[in-house]
PDB file of N, CA and C in Angstrom:
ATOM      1  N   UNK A   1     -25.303 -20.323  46.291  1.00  0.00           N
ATOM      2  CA  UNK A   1     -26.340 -21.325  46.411  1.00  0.00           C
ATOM      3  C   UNK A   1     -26.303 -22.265  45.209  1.00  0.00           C
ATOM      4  N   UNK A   2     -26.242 -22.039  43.833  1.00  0.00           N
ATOM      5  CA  UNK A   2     -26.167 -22.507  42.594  1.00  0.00           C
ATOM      6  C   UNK A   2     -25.007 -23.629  42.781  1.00  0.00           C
ATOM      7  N   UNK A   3     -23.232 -22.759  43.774  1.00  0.00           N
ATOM      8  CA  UNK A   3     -22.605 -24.047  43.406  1.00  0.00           C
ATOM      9  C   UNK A   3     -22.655 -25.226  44.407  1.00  0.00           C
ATOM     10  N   UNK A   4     -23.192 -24.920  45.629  1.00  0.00           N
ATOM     11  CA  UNK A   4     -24.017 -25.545  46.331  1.00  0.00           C
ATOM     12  C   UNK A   4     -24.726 -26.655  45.665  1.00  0.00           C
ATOM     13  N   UNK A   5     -25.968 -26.569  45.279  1.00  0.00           N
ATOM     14  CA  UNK A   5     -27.024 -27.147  45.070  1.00  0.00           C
ATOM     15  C   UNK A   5     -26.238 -28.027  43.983  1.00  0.00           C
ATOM     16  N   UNK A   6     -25.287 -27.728  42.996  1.00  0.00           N
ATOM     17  CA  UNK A   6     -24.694 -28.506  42.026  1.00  0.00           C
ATOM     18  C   UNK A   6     -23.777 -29.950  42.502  1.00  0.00           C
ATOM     19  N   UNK A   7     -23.140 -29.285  43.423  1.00  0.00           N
ATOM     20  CA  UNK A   7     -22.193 -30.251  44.487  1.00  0.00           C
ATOM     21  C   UNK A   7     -23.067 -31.154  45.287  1.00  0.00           C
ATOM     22  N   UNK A   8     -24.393 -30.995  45.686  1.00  0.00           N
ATOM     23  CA  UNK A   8     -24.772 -31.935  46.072  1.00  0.00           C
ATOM     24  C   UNK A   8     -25.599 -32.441  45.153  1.00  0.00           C
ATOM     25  N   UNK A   9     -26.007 -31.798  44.394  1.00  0.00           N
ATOM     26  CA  UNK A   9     -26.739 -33.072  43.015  1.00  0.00           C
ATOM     27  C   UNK A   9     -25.727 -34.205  42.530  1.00  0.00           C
ATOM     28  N   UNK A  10     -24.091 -33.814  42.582  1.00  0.00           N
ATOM     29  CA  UNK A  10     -23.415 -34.507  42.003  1.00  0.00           C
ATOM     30  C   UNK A  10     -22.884 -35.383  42.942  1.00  0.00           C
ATOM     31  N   UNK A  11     -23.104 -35.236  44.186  1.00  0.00           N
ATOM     32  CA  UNK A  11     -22.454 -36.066  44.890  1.00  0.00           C
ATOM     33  C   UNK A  11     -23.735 -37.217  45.867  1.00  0.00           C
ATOM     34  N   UNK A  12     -25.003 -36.892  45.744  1.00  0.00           N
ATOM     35  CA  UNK A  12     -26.334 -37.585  46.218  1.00  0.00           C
ATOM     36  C   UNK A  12     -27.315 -37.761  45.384  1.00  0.00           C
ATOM     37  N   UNK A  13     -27.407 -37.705  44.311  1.00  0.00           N
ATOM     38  CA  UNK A  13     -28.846 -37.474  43.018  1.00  0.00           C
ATOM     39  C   UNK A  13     -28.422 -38.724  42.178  1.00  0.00           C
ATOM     40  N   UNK A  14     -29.187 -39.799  41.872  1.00  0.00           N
ATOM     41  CA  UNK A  14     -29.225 -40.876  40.952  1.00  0.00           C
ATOM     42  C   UNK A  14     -29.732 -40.463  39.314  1.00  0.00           C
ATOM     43  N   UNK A  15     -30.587 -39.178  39.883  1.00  0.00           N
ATOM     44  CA  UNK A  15     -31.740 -38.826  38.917  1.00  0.00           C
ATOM     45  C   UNK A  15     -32.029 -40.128  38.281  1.00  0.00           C
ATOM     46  N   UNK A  16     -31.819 -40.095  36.760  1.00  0.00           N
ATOM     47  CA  UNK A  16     -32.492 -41.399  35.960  1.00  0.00           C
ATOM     48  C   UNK A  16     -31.758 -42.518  35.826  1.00  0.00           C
ATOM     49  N   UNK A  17     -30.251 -42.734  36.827  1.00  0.00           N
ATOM     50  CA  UNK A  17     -29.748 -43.699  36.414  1.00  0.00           C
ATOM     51  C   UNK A  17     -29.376 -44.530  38.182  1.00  0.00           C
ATOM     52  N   UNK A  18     -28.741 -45.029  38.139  1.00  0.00           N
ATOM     53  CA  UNK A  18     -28.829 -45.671  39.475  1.00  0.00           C
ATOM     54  C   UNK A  18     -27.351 -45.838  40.357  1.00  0.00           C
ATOM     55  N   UNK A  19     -26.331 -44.856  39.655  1.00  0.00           N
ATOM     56  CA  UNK A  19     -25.389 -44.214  40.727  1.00  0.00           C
ATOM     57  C   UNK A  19     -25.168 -42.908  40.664  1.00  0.00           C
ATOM     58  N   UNK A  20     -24.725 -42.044  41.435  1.00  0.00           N
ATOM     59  CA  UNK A  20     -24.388 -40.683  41.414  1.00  0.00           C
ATOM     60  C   UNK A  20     -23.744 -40.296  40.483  1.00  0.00           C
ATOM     61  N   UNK A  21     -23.642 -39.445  40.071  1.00  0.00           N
ATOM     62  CA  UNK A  21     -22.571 -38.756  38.674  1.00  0.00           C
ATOM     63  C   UNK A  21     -21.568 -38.787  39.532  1.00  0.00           C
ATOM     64  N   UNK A  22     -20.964 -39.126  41.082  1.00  0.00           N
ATOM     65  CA  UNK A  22     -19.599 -38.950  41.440  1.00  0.00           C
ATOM     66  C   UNK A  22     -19.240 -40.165  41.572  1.00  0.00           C
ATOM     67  N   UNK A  23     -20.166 -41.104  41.940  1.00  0.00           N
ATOM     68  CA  UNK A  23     -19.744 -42.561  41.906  1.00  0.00           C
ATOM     69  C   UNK A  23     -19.360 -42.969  40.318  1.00  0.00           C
ATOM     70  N   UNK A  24     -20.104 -42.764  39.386  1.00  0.00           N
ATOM     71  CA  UNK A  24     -19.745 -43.163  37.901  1.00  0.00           C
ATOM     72  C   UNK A  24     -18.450 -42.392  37.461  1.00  0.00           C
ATOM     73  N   UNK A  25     -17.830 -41.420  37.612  1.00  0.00           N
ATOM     74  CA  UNK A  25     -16.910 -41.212  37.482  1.00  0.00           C
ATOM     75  C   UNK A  25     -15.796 -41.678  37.910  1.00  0.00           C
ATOM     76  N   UNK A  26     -16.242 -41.503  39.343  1.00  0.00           N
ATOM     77  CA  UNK A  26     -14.859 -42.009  40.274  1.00  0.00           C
ATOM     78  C   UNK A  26     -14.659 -43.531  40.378  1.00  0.00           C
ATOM     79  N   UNK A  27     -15.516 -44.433  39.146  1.00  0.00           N
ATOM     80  CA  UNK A  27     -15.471 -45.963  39.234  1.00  0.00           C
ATOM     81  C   UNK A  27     -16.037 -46.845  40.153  1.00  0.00           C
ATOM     82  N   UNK A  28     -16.750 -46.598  40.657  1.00  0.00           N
ATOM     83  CA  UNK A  28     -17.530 -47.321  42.327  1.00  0.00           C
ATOM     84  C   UNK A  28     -18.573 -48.409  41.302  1.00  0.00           C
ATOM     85  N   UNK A  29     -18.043 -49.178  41.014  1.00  0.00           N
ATOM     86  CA  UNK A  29     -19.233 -50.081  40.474  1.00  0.00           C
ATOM     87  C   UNK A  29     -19.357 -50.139  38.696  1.00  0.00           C
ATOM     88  N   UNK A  30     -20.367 -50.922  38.225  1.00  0.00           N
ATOM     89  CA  UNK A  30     -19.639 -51.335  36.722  1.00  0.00           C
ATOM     90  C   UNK A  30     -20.669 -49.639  36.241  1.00  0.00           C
ATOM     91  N   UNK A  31     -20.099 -50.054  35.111  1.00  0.00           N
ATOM     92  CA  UNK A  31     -20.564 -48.784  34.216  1.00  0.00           C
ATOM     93  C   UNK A  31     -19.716 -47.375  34.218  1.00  0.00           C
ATOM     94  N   UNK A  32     -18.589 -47.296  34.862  1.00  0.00           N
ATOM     95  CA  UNK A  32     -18.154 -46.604  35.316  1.00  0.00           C
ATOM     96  C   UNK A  32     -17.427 -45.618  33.871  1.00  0.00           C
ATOM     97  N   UNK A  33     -16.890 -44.232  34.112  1.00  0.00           N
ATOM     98  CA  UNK A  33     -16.600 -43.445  33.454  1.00  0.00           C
ATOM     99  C   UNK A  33     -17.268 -42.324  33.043  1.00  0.00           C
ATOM    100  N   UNK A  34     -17.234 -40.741  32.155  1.00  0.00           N
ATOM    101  CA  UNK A  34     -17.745 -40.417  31.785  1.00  0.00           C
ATOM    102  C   UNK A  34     -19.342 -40.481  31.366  1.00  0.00           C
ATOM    103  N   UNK A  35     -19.097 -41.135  30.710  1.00  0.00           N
ATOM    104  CA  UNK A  35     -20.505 -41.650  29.547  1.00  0.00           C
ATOM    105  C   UNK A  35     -21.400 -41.547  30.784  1.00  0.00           C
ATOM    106  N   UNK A  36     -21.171 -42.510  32.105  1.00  0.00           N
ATOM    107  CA  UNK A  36     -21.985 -42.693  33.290  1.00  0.00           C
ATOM    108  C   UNK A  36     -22.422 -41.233  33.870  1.00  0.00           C
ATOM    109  N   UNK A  37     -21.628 -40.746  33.670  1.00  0.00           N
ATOM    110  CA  UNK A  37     -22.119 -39.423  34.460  1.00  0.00           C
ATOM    111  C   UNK A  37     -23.387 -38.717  33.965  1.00  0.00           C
ATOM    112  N   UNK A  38     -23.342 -39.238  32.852  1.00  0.00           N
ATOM    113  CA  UNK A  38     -25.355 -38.393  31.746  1.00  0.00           C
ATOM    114  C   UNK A  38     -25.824 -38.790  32.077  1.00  0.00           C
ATOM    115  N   UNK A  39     -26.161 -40.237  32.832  1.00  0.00           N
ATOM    116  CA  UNK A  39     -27.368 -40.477  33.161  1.00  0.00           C
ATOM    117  C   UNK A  39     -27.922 -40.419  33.826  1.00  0.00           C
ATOM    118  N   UNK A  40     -27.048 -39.894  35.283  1.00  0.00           N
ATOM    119  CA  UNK A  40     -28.288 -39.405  36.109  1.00  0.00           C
ATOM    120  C   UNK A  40     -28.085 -37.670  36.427  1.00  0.00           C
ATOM    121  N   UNK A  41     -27.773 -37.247  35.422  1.00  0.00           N
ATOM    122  CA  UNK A  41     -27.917 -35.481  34.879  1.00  0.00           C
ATOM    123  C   UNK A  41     -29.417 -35.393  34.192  1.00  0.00           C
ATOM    124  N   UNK A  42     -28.867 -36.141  33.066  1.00  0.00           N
ATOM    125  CA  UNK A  42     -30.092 -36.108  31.553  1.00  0.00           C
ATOM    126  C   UNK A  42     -30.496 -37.178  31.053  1.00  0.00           C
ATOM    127  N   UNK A  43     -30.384 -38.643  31.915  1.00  0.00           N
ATOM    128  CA  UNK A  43     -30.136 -39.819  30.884  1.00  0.00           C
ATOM    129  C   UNK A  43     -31.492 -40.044  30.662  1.00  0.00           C
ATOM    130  N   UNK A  44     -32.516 -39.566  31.233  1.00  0.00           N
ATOM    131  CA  UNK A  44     -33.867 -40.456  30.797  1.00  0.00           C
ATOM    132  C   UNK A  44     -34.615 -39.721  29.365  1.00  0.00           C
ATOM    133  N   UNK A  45     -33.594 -38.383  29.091  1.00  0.00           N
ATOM    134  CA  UNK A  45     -34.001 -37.740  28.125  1.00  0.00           C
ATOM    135  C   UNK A  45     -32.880 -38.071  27.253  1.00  0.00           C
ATOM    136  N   UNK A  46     -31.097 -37.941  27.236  1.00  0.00           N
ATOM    137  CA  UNK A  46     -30.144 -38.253  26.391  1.00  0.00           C
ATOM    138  C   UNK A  46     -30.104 -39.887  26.157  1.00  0.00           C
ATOM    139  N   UNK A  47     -29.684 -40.952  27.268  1.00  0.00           N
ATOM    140  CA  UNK A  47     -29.345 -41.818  27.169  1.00  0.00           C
ATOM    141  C   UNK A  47     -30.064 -42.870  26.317  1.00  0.00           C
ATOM    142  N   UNK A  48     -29.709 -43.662  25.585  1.00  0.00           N
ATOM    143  CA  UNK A  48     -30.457 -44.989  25.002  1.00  0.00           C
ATOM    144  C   UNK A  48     -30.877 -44.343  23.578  1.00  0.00           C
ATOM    145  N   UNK A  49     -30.747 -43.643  23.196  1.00  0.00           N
ATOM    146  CA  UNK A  49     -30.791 -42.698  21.898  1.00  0.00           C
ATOM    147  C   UNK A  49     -31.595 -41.643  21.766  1.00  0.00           C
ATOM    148  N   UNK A  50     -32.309 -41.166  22.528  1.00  0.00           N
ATOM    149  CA  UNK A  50     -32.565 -40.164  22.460  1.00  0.00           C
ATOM    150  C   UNK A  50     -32.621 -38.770  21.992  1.00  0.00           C
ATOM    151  N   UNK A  51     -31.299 -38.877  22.490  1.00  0.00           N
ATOM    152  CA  UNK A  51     -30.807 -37.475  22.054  1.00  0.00           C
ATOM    153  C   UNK A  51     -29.464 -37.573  21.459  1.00  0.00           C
ATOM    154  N   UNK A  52     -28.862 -38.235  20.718  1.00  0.00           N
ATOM    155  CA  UNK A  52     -27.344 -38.459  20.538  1.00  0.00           C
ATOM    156  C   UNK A  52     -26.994 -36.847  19.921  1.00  0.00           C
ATOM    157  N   UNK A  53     -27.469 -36.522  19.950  1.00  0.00           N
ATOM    158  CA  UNK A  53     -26.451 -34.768  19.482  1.00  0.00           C
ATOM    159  C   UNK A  53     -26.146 -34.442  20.751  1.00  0.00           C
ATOM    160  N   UNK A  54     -27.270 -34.384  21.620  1.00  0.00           N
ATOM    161  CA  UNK A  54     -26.629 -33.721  22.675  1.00  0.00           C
ATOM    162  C   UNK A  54     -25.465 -34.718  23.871  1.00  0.00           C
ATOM    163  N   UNK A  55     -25.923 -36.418  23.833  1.00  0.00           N
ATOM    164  CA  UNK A  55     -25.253 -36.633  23.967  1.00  0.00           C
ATOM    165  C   UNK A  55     -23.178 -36.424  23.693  1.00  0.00           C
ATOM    166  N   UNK A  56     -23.446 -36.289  22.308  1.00  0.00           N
ATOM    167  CA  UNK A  56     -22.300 -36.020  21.317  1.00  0.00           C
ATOM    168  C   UNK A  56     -21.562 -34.803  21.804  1.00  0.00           C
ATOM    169  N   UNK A  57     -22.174 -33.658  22.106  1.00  0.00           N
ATOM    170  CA  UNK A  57     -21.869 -32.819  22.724  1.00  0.00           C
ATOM    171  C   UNK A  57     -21.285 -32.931  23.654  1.00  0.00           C
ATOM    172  N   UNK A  58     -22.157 -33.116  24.504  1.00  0.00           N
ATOM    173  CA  UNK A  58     -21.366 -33.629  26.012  1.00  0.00           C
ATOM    174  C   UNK A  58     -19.866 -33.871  26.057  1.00  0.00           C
ATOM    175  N   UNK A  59     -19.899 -35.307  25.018  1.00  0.00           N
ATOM    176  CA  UNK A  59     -18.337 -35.835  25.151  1.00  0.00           C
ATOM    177  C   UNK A  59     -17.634 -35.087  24.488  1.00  0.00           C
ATOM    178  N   UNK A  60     -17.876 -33.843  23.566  1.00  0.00           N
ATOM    179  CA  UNK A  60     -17.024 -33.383  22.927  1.00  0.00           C
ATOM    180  C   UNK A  60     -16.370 -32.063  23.389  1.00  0.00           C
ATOM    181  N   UNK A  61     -17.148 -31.691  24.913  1.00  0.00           N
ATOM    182  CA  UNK A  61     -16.691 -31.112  25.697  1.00  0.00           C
ATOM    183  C   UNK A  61     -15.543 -31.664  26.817  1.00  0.00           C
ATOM    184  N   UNK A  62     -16.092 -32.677  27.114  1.00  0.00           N
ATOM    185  CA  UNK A  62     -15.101 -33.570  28.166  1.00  0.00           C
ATOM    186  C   UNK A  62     -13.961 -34.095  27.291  1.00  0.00           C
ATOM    187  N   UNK A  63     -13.969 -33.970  26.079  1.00  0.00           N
ATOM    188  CA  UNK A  63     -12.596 -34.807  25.409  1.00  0.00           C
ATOM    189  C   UNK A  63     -11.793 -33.060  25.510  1.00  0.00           C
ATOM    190  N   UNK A  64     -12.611 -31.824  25.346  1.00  0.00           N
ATOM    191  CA  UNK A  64     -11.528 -30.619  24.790  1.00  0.00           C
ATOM    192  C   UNK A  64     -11.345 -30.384  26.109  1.00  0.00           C
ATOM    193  N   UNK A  65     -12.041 -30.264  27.495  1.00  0.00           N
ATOM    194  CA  UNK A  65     -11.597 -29.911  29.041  1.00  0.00           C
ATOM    195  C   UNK A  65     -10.839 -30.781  28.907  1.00  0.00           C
ATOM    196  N   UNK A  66     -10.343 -31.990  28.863  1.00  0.00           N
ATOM    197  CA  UNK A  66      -9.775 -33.310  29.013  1.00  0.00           C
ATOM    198  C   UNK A  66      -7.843 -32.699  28.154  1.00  0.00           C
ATOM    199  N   UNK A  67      -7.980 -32.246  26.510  1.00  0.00           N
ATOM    200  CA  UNK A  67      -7.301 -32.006  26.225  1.00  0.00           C
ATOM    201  C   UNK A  67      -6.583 -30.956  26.802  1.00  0.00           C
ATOM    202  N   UNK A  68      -7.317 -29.581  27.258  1.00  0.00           N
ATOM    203  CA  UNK A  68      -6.575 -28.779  28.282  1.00  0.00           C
ATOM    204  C   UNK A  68      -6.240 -29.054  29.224  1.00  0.00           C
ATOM    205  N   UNK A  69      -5.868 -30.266  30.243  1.00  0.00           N
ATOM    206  CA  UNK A  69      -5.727 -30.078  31.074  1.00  0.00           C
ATOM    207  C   UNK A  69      -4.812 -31.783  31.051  1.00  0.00           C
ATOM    208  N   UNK A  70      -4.485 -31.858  29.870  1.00  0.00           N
ATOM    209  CA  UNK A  70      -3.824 -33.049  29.513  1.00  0.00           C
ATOM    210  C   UNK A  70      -3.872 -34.265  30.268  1.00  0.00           C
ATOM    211  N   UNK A  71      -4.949 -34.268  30.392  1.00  0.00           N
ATOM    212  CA  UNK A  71      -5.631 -35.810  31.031  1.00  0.00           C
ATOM    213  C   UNK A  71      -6.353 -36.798  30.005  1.00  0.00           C
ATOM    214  N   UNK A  72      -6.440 -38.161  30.254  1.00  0.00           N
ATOM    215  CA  UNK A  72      -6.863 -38.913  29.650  1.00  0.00           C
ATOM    216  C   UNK A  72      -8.760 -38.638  29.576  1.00  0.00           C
ATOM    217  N   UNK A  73      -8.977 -38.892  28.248  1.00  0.00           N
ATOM    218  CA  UNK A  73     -11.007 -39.086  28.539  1.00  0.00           C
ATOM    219  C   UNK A  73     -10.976 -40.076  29.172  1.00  0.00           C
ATOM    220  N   UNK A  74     -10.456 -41.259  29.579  1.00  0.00           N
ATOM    221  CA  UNK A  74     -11.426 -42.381  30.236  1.00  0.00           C
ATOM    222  C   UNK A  74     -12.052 -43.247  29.447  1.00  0.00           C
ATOM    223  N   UNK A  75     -12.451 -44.339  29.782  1.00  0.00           N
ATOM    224  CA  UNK A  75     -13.364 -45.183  28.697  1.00  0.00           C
ATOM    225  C   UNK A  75     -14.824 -44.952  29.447  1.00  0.00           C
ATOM    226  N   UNK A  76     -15.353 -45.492  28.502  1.00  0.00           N
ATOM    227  CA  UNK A  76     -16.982 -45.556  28.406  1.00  0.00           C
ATOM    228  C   UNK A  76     -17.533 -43.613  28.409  1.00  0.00           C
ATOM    229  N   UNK A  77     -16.924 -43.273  26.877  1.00  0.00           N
ATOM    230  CA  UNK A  77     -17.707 -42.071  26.898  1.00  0.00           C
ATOM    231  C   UNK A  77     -19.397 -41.808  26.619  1.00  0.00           C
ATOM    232  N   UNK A  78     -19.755 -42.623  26.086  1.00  0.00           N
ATOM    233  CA  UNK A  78     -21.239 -42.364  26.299  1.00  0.00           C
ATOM    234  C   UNK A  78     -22.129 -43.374  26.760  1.00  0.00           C
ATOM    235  N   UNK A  79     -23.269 -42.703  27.271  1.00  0.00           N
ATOM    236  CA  UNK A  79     -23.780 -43.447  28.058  1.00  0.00           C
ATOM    237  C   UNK A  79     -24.975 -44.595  27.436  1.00  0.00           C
TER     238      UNK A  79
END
C-alpha cells in the first residue's frame, strides 16, 4: 500500500507547487529538473528558503544516487 500511495503522489499530487514531481523531472514545462521535484513533496515548507538544510540534503542525496548509478544530476538542483 505505502509503494502504492507513493507512485501515485508522484505521478498526480501538485502538493505546493504546480506540476507533479513526475512532470518536473521528466521536463514537461519550465522549471524542470530535480530542484522541481521539492516542491510539490515539501516546497511550501523547504522551498524559497525555508529550510535550506534540508533542502541541501535532498540534493546531496540525488547527486550520491546520481553518482552510483553514473548518471548526470541534471540542472536546476534546487528548488
Amino acid at each position: 500500500i505505502a509503494w502504492k500511495t507513493a507512485v501515485w503522489f508522484w505521478m498526480t499530487s501538485s502538493g505546493a507547487g504546480w506540476q507533479t514531481a513526475h512532470s518536473a523531472i521528466n521536463g514537461y514545462g519550465a522549471g524542470k529538473g530535480f530542484g522541481e521535484t521539492i516542491r510539490p513533496i515539501n516546497g511550501s515548507i523547504e522551498c524559497g528558503g525555508g529550510n535550506p538544510g534540508a533542502v541541501q540534503s535532498r540534493i546531496d542525496r540525488h547527486r550520491r544516487f546520481c553518482d552510483m548509478l553514473g548518471v548526470s544530476y541534471g540542472d536546476n538542483l534546487g528548488c
